[in-house]
N, C-alpha and C. Protein backbone atom coordinates (compact mmCIF):
# COMPACT_ATOMS: atom_id res chain seq x y z
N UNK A 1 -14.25 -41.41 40.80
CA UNK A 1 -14.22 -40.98 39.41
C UNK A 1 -12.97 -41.54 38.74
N UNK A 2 -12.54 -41.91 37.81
CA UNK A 2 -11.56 -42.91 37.01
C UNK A 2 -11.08 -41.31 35.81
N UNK A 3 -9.80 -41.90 36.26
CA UNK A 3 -9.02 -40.55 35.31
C UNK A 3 -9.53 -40.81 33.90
N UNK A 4 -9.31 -39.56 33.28
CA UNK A 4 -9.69 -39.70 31.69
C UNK A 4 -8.51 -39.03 30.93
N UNK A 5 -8.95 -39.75 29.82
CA UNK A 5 -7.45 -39.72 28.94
C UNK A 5 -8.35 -38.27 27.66
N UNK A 6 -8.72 -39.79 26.92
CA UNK A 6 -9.13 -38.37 25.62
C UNK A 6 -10.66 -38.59 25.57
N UNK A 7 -11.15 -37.84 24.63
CA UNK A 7 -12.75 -37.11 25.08
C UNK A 7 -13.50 -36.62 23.59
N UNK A 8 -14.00 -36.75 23.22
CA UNK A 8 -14.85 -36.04 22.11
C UNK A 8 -16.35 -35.51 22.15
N UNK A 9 -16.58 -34.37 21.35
CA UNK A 9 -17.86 -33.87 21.67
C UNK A 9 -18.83 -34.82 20.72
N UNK A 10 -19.78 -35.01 21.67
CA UNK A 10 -20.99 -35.72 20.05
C UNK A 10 -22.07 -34.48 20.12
N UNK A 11 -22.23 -34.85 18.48
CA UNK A 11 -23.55 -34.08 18.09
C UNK A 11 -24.42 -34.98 17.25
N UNK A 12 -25.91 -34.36 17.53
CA UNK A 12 -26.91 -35.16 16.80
C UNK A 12 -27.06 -33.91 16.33
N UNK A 13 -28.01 -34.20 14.77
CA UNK A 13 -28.08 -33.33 14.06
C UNK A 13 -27.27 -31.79 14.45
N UNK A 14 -26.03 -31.59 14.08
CA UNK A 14 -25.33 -30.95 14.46
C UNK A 14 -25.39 -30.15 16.00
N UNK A 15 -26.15 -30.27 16.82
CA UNK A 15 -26.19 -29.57 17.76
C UNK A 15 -25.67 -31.14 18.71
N UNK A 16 -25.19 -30.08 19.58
CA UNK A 16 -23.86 -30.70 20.80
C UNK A 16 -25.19 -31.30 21.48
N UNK A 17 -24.57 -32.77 21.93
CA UNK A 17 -25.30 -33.26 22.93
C UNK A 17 -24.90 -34.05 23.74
N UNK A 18 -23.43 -34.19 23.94
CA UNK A 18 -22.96 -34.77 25.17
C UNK A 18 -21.14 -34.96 25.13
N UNK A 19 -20.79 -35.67 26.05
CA UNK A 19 -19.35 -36.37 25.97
C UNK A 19 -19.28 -37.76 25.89
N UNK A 20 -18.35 -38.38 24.86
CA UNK A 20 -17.71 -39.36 25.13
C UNK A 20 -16.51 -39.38 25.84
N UNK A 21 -16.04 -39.88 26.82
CA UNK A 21 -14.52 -40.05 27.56
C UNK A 21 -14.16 -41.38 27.60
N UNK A 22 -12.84 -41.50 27.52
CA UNK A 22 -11.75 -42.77 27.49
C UNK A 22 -11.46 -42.37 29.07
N UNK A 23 -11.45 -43.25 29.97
CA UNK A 23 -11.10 -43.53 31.24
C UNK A 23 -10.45 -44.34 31.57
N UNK A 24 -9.55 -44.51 32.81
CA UNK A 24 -8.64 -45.84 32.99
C UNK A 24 -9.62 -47.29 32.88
N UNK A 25 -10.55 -47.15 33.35
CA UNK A 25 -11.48 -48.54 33.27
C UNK A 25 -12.35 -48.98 32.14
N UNK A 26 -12.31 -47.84 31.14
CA UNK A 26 -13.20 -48.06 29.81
C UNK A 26 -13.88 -46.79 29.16
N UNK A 27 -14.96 -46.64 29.27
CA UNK A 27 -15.58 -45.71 28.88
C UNK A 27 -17.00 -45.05 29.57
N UNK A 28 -17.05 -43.61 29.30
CA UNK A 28 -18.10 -43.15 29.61
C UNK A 28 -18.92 -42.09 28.67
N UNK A 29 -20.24 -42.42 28.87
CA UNK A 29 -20.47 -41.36 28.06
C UNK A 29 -21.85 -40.80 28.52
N UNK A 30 -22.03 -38.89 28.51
CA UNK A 30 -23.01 -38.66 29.07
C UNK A 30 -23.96 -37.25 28.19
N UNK A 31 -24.97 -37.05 28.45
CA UNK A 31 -25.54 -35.96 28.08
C UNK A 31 -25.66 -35.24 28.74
N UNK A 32 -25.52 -34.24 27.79
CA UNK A 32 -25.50 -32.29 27.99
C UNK A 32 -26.57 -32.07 29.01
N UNK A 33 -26.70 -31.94 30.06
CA UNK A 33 -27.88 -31.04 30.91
C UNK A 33 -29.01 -30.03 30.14
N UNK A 34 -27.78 -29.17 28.99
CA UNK A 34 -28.65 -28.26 28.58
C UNK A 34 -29.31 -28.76 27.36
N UNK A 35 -28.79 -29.73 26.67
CA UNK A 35 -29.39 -30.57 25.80
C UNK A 35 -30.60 -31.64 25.87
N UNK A 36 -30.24 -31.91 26.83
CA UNK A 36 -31.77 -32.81 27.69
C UNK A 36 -32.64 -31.90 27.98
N UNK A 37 -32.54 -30.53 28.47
CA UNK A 37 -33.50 -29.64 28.57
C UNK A 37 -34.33 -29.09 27.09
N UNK A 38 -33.61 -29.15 26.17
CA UNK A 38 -34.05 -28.51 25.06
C UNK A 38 -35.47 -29.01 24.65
N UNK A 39 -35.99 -28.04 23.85
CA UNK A 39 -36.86 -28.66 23.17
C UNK A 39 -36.62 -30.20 21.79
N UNK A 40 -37.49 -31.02 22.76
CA UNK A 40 -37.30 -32.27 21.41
C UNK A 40 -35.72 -32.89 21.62
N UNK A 41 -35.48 -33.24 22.40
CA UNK A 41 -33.95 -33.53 22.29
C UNK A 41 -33.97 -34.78 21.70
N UNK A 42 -32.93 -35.49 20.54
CA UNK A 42 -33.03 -36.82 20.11
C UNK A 42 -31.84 -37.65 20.55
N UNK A 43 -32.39 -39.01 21.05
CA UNK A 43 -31.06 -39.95 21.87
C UNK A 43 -29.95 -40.15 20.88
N UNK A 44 -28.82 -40.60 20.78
CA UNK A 44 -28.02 -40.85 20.46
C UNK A 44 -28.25 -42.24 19.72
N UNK A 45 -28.51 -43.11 20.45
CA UNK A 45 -29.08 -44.20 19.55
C UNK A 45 -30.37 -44.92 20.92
N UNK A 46 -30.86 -45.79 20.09
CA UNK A 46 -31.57 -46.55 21.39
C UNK A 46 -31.05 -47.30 22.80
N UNK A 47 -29.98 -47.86 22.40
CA UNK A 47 -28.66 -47.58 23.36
C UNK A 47 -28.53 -46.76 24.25
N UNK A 48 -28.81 -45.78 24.22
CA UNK A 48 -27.98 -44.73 25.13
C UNK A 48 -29.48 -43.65 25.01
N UNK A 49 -30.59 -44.51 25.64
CA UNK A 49 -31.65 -43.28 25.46
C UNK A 49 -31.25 -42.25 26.38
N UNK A 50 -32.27 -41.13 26.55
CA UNK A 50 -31.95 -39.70 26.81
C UNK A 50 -32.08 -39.92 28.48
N UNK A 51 -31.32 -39.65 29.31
CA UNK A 51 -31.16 -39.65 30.75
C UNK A 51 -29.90 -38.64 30.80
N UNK A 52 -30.11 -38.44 32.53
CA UNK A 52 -29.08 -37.72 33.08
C UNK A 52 -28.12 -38.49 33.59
N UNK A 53 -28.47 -39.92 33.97
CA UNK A 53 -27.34 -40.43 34.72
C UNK A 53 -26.03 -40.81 33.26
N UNK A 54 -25.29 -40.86 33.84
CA UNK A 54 -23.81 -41.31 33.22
C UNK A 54 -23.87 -42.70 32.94
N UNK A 55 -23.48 -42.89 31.57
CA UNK A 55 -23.49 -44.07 30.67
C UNK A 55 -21.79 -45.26 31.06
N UNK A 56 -21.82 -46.04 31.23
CA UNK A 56 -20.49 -46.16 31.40
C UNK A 56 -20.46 -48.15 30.96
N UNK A 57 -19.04 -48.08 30.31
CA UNK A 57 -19.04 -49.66 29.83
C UNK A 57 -17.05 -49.89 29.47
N UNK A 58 -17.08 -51.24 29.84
CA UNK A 58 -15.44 -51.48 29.47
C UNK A 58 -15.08 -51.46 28.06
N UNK A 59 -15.57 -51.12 27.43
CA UNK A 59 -15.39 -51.92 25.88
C UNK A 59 -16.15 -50.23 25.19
N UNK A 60 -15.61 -49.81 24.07
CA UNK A 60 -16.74 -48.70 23.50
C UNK A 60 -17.94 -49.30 22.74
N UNK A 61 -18.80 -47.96 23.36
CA UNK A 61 -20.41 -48.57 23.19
C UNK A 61 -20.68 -49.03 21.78
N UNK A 62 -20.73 -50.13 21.36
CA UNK A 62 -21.63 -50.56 20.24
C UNK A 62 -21.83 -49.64 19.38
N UNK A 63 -22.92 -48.72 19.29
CA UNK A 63 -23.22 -47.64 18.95
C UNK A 63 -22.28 -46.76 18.28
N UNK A 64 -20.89 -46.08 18.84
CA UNK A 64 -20.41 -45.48 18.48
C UNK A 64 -19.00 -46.46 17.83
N UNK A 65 -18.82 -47.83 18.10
CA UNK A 65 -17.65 -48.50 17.65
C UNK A 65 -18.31 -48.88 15.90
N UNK A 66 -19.82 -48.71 16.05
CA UNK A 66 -20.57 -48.62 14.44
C UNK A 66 -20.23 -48.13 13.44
N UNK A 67 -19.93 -46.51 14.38
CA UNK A 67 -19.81 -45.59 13.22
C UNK A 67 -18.14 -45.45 13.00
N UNK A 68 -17.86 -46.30 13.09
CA UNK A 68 -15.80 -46.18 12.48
C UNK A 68 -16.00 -47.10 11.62
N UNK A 69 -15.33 -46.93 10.48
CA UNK A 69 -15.23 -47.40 9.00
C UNK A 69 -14.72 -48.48 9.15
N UNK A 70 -15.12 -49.40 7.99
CA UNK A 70 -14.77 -51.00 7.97
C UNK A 70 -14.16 -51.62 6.88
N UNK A 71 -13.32 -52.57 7.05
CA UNK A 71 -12.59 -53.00 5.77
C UNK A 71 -11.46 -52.13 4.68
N UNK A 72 -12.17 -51.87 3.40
CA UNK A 72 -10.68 -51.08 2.91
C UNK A 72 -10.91 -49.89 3.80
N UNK A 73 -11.66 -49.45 3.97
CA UNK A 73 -11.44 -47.55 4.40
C UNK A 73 -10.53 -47.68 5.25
N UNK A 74 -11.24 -48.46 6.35
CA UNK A 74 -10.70 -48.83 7.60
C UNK A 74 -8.57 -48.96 7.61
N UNK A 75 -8.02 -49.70 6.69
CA UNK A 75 -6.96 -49.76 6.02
C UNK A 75 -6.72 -48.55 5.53
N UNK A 76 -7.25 -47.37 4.59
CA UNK A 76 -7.10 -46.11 4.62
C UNK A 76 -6.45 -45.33 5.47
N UNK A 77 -7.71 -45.72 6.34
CA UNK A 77 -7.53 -44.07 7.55
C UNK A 77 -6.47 -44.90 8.20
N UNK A 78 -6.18 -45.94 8.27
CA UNK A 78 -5.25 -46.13 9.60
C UNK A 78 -3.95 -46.42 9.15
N UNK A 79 -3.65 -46.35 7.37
CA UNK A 79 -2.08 -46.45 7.28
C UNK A 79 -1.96 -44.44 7.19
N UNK A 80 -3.02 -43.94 6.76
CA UNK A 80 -2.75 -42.76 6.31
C UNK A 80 -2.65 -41.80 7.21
N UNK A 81 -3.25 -42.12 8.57
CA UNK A 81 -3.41 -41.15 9.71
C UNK A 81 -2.27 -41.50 10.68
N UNK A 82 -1.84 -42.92 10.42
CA UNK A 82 -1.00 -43.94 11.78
C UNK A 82 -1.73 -43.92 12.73
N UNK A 83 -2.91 -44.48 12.77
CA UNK A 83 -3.83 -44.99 13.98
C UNK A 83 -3.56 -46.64 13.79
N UNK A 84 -3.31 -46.98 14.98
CA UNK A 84 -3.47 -48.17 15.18
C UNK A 84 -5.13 -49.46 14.89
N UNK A 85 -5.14 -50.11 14.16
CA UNK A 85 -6.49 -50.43 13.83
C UNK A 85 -7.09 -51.03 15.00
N UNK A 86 -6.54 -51.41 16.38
CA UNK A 86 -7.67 -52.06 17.62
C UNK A 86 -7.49 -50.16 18.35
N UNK A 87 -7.13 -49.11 18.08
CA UNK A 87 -7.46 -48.11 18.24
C UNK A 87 -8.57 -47.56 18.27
N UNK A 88 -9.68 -48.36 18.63
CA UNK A 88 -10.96 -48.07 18.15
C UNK A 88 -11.45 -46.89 18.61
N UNK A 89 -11.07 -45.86 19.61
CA UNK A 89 -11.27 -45.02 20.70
C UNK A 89 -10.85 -43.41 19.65
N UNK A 90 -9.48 -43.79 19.12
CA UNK A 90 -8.74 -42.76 18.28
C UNK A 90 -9.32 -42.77 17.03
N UNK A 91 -9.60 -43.89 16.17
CA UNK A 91 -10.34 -43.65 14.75
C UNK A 91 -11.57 -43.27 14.96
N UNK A 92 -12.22 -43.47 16.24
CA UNK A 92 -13.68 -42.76 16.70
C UNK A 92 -13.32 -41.07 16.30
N UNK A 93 -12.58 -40.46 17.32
CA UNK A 93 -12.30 -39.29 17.32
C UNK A 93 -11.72 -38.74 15.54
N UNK A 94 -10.64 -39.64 14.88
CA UNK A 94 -10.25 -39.27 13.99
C UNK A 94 -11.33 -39.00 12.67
N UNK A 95 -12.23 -40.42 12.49
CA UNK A 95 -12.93 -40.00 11.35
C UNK A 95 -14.15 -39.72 11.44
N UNK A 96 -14.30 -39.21 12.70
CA UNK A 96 -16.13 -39.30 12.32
C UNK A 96 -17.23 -38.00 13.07
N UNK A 97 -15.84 -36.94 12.55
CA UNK A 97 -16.70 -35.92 12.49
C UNK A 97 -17.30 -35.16 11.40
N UNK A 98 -17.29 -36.42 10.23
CA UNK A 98 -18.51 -35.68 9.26
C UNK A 98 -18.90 -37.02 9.02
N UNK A 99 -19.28 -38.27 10.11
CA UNK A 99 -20.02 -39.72 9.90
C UNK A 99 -20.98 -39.39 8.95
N UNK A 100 -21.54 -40.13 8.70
CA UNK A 100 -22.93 -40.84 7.74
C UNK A 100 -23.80 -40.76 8.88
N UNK A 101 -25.00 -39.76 8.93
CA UNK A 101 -26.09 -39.96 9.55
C UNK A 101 -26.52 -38.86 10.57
N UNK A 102 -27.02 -39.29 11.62
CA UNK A 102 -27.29 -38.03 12.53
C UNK A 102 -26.17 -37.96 13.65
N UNK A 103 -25.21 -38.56 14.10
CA UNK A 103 -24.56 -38.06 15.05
C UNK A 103 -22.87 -38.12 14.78
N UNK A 104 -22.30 -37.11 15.04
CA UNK A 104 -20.80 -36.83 14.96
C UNK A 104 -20.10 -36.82 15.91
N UNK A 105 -18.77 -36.83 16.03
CA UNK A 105 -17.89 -37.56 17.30
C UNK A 105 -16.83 -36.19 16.88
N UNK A 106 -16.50 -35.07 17.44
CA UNK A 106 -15.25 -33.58 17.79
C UNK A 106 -14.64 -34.01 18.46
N UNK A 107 -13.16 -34.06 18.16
CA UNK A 107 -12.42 -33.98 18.99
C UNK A 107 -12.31 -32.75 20.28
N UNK A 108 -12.43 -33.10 21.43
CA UNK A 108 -12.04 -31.80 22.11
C UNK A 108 -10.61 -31.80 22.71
N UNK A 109 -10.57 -30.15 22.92
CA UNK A 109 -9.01 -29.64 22.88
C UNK A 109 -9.44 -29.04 23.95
C-alpha cells in the first residue's frame, strides 16, 4: 500500500461516492462499497466505470484534472488561494466543491 498524503471525498449528484487519494507513487481512486450497493449508482465518468477494484494512475485521472478551472480563473484561484498552478492535486481539492455538473471533489479532514 503507498503512503497517502491528502484525500478528498467525491460526490455525484451530491451523494458520496468514493475517495480520491494523493499517494507517494501518484494516485488512487476508489468507490464507496455502500455506494456501489445502492440503488442506481452513477460512475464518475466513463473513465472510472462503477467497480470495486481500486483505480490507480501516476498522473491525476483525466477526468478529475477536467474539472479544475482554466486560463484566467485558473490565475484567480491560484494567486488568490497561493496554490501553486502544476498543483493540480490541491486546486482539485480547493475549487471544486461546488464544480459545474454532477460530481464534486470535499476536502477531507
Amino acid at each position: 500500500m503507498n503512503a497517502e498524503y491528502r484525500k478528498g471525498y467525491v460526490f455525484v449528484q451530491n451523494v458520496f461516492s468514493g475517495i480520491i487519494r494523493e499517494t507517494d507513487s501518484g494516485y488512487e481512486f476508489s468507490y464507496d462499497e455502500e455506494y456501489l450497493k445502492s440503488k442506481n449508482p452513477l460512475a464518475v465518468s466513463l473513465t472510472l466505470p462503477l467497480q470495486k477494484e481500486l483505480f490507480e494512475s501516476k498522473t491525476l485521472f483525466p477526468f478529475f484534472d477536467g474539472l479544475i478551472p482554466e486560463g484566467w480563473l485558473l490565475n484567480v484561484v491560484s494567486k488568490n488561494w497561493k496554490i501553486d498552478r502544476r498543483d493540480r492535486f490541491g486546486l482539485l481539492l480547493a475549487v471544486c466543491k461546488d464544480s459545474v455538473g454532477d460530481v464534486s471533489v470535499r476536502v477531507c479532514v
